[in-house]
N, C-alpha and C. Protein backbone atom coordinates (compact mmCIF):
# COMPACT_ATOMS: atom_id res chain seq x y z
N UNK A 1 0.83 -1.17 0.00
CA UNK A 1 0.00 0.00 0.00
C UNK A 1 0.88 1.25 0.00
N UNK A 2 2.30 1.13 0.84
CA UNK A 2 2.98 2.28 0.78
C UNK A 2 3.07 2.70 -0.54
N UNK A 3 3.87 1.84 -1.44
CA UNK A 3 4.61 1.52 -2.49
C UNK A 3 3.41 2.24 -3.98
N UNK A 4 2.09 1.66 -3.24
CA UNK A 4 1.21 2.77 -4.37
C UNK A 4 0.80 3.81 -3.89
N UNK A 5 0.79 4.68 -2.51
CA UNK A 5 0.80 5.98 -2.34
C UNK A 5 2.08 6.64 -2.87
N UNK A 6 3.51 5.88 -2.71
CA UNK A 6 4.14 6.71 -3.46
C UNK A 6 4.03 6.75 -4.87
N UNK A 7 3.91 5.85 -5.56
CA UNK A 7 3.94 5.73 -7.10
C UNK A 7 3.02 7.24 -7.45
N UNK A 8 1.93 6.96 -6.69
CA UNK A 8 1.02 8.08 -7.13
C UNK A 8 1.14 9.53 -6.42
N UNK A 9 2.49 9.72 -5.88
CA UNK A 9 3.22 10.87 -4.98
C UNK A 9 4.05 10.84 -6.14
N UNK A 10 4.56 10.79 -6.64
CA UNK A 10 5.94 10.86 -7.86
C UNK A 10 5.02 11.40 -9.07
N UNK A 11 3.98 10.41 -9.43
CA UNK A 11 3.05 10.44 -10.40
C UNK A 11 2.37 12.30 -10.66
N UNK A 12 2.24 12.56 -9.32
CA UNK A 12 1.43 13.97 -9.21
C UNK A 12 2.53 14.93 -9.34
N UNK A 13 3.81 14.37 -8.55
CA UNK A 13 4.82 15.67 -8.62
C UNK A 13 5.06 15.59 -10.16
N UNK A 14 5.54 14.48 -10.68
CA UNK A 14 6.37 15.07 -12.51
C UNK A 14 5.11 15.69 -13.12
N UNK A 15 3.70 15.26 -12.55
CA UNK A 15 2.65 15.73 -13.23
C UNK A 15 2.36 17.09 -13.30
N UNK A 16 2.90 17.78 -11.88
CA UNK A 16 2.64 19.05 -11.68
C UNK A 16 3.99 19.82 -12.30
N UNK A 17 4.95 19.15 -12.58
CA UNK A 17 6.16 19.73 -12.86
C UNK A 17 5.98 19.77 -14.55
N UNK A 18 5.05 18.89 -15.01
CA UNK A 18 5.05 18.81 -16.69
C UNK A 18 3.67 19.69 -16.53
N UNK A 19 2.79 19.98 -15.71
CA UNK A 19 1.83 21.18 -16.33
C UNK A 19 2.29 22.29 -16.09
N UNK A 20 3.60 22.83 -15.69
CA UNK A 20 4.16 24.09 -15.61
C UNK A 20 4.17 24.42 -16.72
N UNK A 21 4.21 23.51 -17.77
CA UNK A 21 4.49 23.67 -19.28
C UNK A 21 3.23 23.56 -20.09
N UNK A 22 2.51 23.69 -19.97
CA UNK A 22 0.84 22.94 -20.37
C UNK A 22 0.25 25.08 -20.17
N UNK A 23 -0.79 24.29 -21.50
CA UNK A 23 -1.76 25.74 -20.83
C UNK A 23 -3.13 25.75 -19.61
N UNK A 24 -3.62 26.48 -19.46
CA UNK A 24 -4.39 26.35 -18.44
C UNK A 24 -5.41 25.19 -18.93
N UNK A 25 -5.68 25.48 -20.08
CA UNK A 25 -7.30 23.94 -20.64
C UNK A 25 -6.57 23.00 -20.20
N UNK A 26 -5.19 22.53 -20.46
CA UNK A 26 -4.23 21.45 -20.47
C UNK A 26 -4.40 21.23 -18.93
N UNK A 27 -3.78 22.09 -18.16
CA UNK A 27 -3.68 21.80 -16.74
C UNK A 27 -5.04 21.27 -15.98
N UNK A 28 -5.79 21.68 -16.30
CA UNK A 28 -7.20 21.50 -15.87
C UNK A 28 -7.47 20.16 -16.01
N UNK A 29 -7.10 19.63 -17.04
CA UNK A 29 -7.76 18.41 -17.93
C UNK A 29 -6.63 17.31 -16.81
N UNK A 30 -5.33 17.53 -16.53
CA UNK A 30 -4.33 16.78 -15.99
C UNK A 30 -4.79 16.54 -14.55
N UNK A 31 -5.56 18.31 -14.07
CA UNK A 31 -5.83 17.94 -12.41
C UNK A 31 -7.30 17.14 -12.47
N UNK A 32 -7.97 16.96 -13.32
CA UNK A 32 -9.39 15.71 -13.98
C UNK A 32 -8.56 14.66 -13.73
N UNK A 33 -7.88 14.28 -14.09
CA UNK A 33 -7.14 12.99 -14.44
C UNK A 33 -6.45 12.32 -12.79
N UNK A 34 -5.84 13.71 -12.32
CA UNK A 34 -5.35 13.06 -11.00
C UNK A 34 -6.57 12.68 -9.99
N UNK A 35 -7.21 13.93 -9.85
CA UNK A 35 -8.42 13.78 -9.19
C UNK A 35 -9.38 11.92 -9.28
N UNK A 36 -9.57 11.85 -10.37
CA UNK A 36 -10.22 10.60 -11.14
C UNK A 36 -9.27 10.00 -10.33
N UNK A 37 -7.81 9.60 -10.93
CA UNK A 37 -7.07 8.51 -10.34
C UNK A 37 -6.95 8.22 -8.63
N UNK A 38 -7.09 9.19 -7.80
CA UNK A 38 -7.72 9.20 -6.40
C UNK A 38 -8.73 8.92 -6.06
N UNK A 39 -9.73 8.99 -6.59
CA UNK A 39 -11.31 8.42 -6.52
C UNK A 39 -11.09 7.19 -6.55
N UNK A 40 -10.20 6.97 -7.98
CA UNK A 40 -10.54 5.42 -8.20
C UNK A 40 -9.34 4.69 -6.61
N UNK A 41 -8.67 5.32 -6.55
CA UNK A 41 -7.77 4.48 -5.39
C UNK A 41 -8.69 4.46 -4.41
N UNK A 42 -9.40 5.08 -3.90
CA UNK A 42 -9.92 5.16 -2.59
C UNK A 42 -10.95 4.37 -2.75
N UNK A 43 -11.74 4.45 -4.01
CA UNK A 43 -12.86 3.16 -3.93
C UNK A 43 -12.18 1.96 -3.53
N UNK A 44 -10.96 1.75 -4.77
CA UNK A 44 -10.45 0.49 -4.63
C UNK A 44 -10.38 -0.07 -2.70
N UNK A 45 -9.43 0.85 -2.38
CA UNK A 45 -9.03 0.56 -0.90
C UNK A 45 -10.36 0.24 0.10
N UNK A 46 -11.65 1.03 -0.33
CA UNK A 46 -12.31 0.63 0.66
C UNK A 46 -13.07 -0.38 0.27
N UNK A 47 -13.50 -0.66 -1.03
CA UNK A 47 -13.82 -2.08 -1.54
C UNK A 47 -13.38 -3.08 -0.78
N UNK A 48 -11.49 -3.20 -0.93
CA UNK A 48 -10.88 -4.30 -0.19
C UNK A 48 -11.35 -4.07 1.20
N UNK A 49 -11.51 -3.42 2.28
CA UNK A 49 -11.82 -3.21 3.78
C UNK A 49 -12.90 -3.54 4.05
N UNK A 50 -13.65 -3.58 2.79
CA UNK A 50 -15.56 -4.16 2.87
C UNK A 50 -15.30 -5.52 3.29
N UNK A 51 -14.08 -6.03 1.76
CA UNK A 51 -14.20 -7.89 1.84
C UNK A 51 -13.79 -8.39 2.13
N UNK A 52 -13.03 -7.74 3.15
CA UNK A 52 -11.77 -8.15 4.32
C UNK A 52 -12.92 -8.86 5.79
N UNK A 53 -12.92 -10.12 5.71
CA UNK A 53 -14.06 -10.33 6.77
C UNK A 53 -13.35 -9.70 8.14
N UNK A 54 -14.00 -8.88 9.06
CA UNK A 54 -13.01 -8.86 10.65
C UNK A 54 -13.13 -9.98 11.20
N UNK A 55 -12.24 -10.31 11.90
CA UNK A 55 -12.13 -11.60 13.19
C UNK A 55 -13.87 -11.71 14.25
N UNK A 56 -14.37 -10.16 14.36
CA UNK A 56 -15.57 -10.45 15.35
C UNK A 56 -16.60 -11.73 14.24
N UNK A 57 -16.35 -11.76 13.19
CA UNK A 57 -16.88 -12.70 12.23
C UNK A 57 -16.87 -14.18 12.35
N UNK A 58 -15.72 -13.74 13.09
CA UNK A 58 -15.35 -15.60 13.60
C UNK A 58 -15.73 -16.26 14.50
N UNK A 59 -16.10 -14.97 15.75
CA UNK A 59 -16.39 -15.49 17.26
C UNK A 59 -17.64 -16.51 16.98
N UNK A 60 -17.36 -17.99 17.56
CA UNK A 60 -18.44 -18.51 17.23
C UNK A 60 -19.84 -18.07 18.11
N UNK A 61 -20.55 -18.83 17.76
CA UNK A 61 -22.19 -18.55 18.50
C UNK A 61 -22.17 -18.68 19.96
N UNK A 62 -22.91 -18.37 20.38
CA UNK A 62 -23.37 -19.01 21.70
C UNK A 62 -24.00 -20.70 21.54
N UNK A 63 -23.81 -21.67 22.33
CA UNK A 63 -24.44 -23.12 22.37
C UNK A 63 -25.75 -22.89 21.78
N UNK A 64 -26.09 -23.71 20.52
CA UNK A 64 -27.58 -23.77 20.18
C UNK A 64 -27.86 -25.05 20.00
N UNK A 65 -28.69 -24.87 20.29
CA UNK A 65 -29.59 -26.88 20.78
C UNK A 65 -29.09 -27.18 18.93
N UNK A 66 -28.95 -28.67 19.35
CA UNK A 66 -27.97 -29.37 18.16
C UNK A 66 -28.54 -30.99 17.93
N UNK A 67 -28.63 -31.10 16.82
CA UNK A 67 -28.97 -33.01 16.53
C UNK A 67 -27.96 -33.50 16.82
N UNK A 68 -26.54 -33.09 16.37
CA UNK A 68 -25.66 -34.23 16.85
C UNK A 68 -24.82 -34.41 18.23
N UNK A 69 -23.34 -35.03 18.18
CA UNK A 69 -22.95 -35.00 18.91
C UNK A 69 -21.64 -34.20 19.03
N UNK A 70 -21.72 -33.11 20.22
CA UNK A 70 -20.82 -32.29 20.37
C UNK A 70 -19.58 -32.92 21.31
N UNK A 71 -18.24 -32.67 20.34
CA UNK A 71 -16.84 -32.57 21.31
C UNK A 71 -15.97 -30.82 21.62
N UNK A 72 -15.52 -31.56 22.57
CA UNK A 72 -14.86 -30.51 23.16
C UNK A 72 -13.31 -30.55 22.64
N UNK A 73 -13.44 -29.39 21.99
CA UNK A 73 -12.00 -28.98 21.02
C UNK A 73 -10.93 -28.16 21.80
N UNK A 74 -9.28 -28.94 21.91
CA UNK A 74 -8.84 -27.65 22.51
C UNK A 74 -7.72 -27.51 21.62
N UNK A 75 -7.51 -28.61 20.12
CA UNK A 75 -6.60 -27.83 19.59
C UNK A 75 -6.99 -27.66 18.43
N UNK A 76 -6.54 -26.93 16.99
CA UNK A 76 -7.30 -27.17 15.77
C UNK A 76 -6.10 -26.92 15.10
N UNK A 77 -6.09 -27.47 14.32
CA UNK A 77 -5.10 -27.83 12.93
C UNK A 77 -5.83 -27.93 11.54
N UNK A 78 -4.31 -26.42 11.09
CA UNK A 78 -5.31 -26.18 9.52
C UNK A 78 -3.62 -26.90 8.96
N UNK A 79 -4.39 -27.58 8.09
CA UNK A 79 -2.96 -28.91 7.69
C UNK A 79 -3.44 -28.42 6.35
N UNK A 80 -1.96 -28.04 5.61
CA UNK A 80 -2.00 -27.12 4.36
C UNK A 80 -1.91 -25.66 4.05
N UNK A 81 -2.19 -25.16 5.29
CA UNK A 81 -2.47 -23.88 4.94
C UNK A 81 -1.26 -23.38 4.68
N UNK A 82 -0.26 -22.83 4.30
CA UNK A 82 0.47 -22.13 3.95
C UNK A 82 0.40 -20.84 3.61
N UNK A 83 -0.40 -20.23 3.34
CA UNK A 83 -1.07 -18.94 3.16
C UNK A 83 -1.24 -17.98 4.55
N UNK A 84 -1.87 -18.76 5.44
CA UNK A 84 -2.33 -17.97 6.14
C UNK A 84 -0.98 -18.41 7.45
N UNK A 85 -0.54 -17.24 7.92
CA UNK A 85 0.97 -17.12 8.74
C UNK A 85 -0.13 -17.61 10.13
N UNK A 86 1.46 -18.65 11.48
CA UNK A 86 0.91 -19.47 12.85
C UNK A 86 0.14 -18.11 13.05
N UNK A 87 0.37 -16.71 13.09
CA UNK A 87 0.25 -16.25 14.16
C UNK A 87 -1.37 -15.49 13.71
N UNK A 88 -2.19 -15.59 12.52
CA UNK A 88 -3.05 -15.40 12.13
C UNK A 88 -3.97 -16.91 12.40
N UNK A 89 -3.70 -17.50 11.76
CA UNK A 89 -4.48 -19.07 12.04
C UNK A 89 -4.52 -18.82 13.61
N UNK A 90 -3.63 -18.56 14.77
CA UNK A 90 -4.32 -18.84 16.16
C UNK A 90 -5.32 -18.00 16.16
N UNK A 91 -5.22 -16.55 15.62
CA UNK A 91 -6.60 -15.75 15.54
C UNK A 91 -7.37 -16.20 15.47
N UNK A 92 -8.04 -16.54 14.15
CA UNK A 92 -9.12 -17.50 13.71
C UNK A 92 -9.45 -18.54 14.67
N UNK A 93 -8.36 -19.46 14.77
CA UNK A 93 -8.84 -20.74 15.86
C UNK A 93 -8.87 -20.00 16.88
N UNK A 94 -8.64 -19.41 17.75
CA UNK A 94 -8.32 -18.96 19.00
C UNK A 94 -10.14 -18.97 19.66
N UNK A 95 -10.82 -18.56 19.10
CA UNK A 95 -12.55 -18.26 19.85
C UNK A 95 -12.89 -19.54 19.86
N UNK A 96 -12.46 -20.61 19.17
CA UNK A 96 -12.86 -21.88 18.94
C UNK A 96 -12.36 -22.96 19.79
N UNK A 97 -11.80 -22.63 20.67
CA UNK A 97 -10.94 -22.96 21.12
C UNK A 97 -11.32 -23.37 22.23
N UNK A 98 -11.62 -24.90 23.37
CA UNK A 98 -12.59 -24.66 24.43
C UNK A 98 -13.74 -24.76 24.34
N UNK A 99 -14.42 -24.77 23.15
CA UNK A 99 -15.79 -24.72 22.72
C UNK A 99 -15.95 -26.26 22.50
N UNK A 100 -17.45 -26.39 22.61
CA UNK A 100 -18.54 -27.85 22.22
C UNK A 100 -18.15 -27.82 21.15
N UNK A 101 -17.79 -28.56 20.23
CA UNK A 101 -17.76 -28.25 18.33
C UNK A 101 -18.87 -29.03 18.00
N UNK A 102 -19.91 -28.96 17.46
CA UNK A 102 -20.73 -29.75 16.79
C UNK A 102 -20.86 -29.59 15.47
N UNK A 103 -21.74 -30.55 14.52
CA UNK A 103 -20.95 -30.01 13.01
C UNK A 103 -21.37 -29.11 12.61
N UNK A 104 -22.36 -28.21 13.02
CA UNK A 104 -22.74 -26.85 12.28
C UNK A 104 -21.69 -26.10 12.76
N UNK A 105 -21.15 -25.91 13.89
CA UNK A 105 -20.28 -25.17 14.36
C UNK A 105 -18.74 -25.66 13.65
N UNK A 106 -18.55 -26.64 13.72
CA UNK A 106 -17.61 -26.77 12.59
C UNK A 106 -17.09 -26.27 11.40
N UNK A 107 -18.83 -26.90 10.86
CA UNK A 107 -19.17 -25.96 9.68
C UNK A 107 -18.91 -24.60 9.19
N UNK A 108 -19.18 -23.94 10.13
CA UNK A 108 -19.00 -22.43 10.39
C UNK A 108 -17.47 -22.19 10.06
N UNK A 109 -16.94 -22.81 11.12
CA UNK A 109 -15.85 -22.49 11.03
C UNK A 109 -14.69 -22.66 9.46
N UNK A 110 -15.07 -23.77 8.95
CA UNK A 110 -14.67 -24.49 7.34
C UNK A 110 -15.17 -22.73 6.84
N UNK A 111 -15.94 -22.52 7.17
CA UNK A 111 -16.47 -21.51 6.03
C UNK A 111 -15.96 -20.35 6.55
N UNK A 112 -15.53 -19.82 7.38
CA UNK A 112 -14.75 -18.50 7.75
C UNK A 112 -13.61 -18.48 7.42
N UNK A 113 -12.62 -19.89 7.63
CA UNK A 113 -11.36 -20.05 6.67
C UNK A 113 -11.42 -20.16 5.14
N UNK A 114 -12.66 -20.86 4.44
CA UNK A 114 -12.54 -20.22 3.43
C UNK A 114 -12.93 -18.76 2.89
N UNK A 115 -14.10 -18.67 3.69
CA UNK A 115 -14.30 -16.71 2.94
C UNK A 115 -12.26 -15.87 3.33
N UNK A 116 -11.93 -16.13 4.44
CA UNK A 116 -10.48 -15.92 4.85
C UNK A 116 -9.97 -15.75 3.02
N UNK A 117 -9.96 -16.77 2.74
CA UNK A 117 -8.89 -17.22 1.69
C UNK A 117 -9.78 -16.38 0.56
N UNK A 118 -11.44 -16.13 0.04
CA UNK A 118 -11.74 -16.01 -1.00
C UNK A 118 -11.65 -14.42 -1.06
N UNK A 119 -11.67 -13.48 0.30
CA UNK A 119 -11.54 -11.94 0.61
C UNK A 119 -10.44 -11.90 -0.10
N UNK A 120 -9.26 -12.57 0.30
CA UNK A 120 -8.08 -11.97 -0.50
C UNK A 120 -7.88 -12.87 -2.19
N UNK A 121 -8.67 -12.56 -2.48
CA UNK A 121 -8.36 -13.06 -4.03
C UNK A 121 -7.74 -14.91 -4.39
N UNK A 122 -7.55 -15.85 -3.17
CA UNK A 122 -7.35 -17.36 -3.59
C UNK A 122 -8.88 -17.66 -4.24
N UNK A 123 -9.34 -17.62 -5.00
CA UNK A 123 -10.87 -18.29 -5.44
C UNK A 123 -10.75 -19.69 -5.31
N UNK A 124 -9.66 -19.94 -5.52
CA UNK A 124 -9.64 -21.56 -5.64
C UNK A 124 -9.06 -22.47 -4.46
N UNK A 125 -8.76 -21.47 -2.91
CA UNK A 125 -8.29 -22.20 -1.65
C UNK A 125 -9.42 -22.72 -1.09
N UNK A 126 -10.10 -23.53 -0.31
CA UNK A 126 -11.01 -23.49 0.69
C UNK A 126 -10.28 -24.84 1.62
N UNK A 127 -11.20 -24.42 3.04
CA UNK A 127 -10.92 -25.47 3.92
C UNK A 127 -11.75 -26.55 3.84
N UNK A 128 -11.66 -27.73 4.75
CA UNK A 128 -12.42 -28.84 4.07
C UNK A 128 -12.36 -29.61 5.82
N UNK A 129 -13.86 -30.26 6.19
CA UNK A 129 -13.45 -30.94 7.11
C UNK A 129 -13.51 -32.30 6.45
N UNK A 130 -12.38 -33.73 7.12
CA UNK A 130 -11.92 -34.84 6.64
C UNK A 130 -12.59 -35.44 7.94
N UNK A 131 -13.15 -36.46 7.74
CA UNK A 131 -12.83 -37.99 8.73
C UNK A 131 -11.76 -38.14 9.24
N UNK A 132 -12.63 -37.99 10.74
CA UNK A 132 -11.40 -37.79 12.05
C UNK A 132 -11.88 -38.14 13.43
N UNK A 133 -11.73 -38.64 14.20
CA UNK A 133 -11.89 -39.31 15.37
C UNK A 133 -11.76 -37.74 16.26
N UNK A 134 -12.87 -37.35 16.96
CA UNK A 134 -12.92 -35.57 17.86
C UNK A 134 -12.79 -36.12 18.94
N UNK A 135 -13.01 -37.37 19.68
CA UNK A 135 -12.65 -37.99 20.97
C UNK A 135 -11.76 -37.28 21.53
N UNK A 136 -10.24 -37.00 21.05
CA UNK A 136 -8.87 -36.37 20.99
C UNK A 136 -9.04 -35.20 21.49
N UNK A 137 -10.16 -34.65 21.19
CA UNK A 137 -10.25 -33.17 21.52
C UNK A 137 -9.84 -31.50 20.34
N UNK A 138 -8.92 -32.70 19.61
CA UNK A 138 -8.28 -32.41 18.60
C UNK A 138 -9.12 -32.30 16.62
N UNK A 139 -9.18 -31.13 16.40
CA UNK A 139 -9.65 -31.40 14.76
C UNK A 139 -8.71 -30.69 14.04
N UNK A 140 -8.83 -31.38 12.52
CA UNK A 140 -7.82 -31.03 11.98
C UNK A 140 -8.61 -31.15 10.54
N UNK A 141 -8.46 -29.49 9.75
CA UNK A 141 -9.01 -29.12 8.92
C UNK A 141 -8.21 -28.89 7.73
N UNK A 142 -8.58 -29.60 6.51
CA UNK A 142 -7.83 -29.62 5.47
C UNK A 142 -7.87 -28.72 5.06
N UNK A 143 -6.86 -27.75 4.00
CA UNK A 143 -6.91 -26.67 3.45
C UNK A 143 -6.33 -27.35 2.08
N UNK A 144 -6.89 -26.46 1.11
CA UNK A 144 -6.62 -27.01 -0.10
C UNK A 144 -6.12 -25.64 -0.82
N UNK A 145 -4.88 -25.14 -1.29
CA UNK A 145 -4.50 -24.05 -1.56
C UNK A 145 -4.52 -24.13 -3.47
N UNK A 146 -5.77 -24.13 -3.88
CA UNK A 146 -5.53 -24.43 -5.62
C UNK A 146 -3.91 -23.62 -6.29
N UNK A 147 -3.82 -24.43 -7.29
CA UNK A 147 -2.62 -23.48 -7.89
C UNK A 147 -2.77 -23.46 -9.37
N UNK A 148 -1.95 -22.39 -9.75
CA UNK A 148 -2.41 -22.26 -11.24
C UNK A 148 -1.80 -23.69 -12.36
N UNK A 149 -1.59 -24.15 -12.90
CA UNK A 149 -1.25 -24.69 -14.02
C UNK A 149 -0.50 -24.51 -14.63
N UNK A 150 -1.13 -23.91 -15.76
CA UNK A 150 -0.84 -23.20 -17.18
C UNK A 150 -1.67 -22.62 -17.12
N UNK A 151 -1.11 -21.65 -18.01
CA UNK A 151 -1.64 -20.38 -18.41
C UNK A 151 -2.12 -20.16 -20.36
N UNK A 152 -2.96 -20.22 -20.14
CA UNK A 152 -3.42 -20.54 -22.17
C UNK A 152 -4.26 -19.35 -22.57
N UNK A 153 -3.93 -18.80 -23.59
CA UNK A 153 -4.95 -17.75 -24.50
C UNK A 153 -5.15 -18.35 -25.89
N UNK A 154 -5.96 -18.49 -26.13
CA UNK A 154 -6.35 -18.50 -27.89
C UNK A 154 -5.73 -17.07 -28.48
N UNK A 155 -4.40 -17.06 -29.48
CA UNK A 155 -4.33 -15.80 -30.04
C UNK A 155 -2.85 -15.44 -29.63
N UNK A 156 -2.84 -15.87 -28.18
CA UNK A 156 -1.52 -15.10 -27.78
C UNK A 156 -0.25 -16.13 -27.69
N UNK A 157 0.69 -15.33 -28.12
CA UNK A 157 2.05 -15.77 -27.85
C UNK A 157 2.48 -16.13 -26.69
N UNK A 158 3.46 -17.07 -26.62
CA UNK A 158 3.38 -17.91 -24.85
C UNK A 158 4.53 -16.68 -24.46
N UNK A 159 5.51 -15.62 -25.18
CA UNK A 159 5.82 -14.54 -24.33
C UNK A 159 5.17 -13.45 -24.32
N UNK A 160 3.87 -13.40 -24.63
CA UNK A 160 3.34 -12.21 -24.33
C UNK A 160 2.36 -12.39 -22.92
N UNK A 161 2.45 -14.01 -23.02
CA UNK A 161 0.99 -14.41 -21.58
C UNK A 161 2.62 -14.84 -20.36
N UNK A 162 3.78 -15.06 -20.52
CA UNK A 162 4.64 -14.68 -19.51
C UNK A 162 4.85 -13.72 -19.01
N UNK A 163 5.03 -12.21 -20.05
CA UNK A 163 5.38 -11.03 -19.74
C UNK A 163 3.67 -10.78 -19.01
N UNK A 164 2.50 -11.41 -19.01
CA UNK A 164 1.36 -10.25 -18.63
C UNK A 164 1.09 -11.16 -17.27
N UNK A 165 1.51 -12.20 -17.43
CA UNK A 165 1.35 -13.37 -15.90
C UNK A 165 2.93 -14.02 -15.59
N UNK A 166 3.50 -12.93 -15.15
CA UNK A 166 5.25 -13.25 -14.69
C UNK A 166 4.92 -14.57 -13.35
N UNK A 167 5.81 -15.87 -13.52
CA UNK A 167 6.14 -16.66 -12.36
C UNK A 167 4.68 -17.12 -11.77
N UNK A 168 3.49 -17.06 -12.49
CA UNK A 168 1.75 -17.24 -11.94
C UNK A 168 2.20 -18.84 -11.77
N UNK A 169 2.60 -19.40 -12.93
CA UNK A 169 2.06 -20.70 -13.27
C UNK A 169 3.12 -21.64 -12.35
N UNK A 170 2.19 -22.66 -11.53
CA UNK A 170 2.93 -23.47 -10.56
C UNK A 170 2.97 -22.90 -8.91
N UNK A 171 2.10 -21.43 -8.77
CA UNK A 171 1.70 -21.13 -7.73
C UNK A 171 0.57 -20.92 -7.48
N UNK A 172 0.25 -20.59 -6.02
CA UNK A 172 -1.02 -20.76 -5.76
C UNK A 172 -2.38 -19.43 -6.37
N UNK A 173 -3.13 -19.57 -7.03
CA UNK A 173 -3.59 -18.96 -7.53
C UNK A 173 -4.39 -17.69 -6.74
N UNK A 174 -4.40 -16.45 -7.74
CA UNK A 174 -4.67 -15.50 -6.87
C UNK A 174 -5.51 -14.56 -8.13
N UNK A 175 -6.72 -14.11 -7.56
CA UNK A 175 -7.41 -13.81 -9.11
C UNK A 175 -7.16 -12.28 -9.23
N UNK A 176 -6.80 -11.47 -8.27
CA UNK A 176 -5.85 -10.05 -8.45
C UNK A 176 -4.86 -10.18 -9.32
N UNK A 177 -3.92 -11.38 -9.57
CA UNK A 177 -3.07 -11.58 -10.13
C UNK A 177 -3.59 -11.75 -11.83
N UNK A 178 -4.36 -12.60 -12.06
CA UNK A 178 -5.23 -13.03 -13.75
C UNK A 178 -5.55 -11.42 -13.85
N UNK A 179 -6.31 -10.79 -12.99
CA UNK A 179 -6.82 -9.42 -13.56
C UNK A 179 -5.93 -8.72 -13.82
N UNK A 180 -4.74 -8.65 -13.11
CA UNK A 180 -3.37 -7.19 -13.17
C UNK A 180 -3.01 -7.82 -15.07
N UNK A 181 -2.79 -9.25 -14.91
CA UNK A 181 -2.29 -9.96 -16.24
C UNK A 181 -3.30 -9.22 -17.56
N UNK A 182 -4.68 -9.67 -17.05
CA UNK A 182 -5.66 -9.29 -18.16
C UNK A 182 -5.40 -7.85 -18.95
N UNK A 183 -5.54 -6.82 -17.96
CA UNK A 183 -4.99 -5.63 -18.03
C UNK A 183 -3.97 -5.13 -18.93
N UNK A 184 -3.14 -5.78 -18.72
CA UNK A 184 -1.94 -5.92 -19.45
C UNK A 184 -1.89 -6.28 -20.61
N UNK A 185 -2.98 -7.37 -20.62
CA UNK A 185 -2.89 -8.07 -22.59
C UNK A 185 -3.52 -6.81 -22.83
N UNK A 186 -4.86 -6.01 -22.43
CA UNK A 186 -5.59 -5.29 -23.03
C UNK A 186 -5.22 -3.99 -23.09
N UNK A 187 -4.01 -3.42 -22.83
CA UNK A 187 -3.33 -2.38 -23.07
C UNK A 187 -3.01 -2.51 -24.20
């Protein structure tokens, strides 16, 4: 985020330094342009802060009368995740922690690690609960981190879909990444 407030701090200064030279219609039309390009950043930024789920999202429920049978969880293991750093995953697990788990509540939880993963652009990560003995106290939730492939266009040259999707293919997929690429062919 720093890195594009400055781009667009450099962007405004040569901008203001090249309408010294511009006539006034000119200058006008340049401060349209910056103006616009700030709008559009600030939507962008608060877009992302919309689909950024917060953690109060996670706190599970209070006990609600349940068909099955509830265990008592005191550790949880996301096996796979790689994405998400120890000290974020205890976040998430941390409210869960101590709690009855029953499978809606489970449930819940599968689905907060994946919205986790789909807010920041993995479309293709989600968590998964597996067949597992909860006796232990212990659950352990699969994460499945999709990754890209290949990368194919009808039309395009395999260095023009490298240069617009640098190092994509063989990591985990990220759909900010296909769009910055898209962008790029369509320039």
């Amino acid at each position: 985020m720093k890195s594009l407030y400055l781009a667009l701090g450099l962007m405004t200064l040569s901008l203001t330094t090249y309408a010294a030279f511009l006539s006034p219609a000119d200058r006008d039309s340049v401060e349209q342009q910056q103006q616009q390009l700030l709008r559009q950043n600030q939507q962008q930024r608060e877009s992302l802060e919309r689909a950024t789920p917060s953690l109060h999202a996670a706190m599970p429920a209070q006990a609600e009368a349940s068909d099955g049978p509830c265990f008592s969880i005191h550790r949880i293991a996301l096996d796979g995740a790689t994405l998400i750093d120890p000290r974020q995953q205890q976040k998430i697990v941390q409210p869960w922690l101590g709690q009855c788990m029953d499978i809606a509540r489970i449930t819940k939880l599968v689905n907060i690690i994946s919205d986790w993963y789909i807010s920041r652009g993995y479309i293709t990560s989600r968590a998964f609960l597996t067949e597992q003995d909860l006796r232990s106290g212990v659950l352990h939730l699969a994460i499945l981190e999709g990754k890209l492939e290949k990368i194919t266009m009808e039309g395009a040259a395999k260095r023009e879909l490298t240069m617009a999707f640098p190092g994509l293919e063989g990591h985990i997929l990220n759909l900010r990444d296909i769009e910055q690429g898209m962008e790029q062919i369509n320039r």
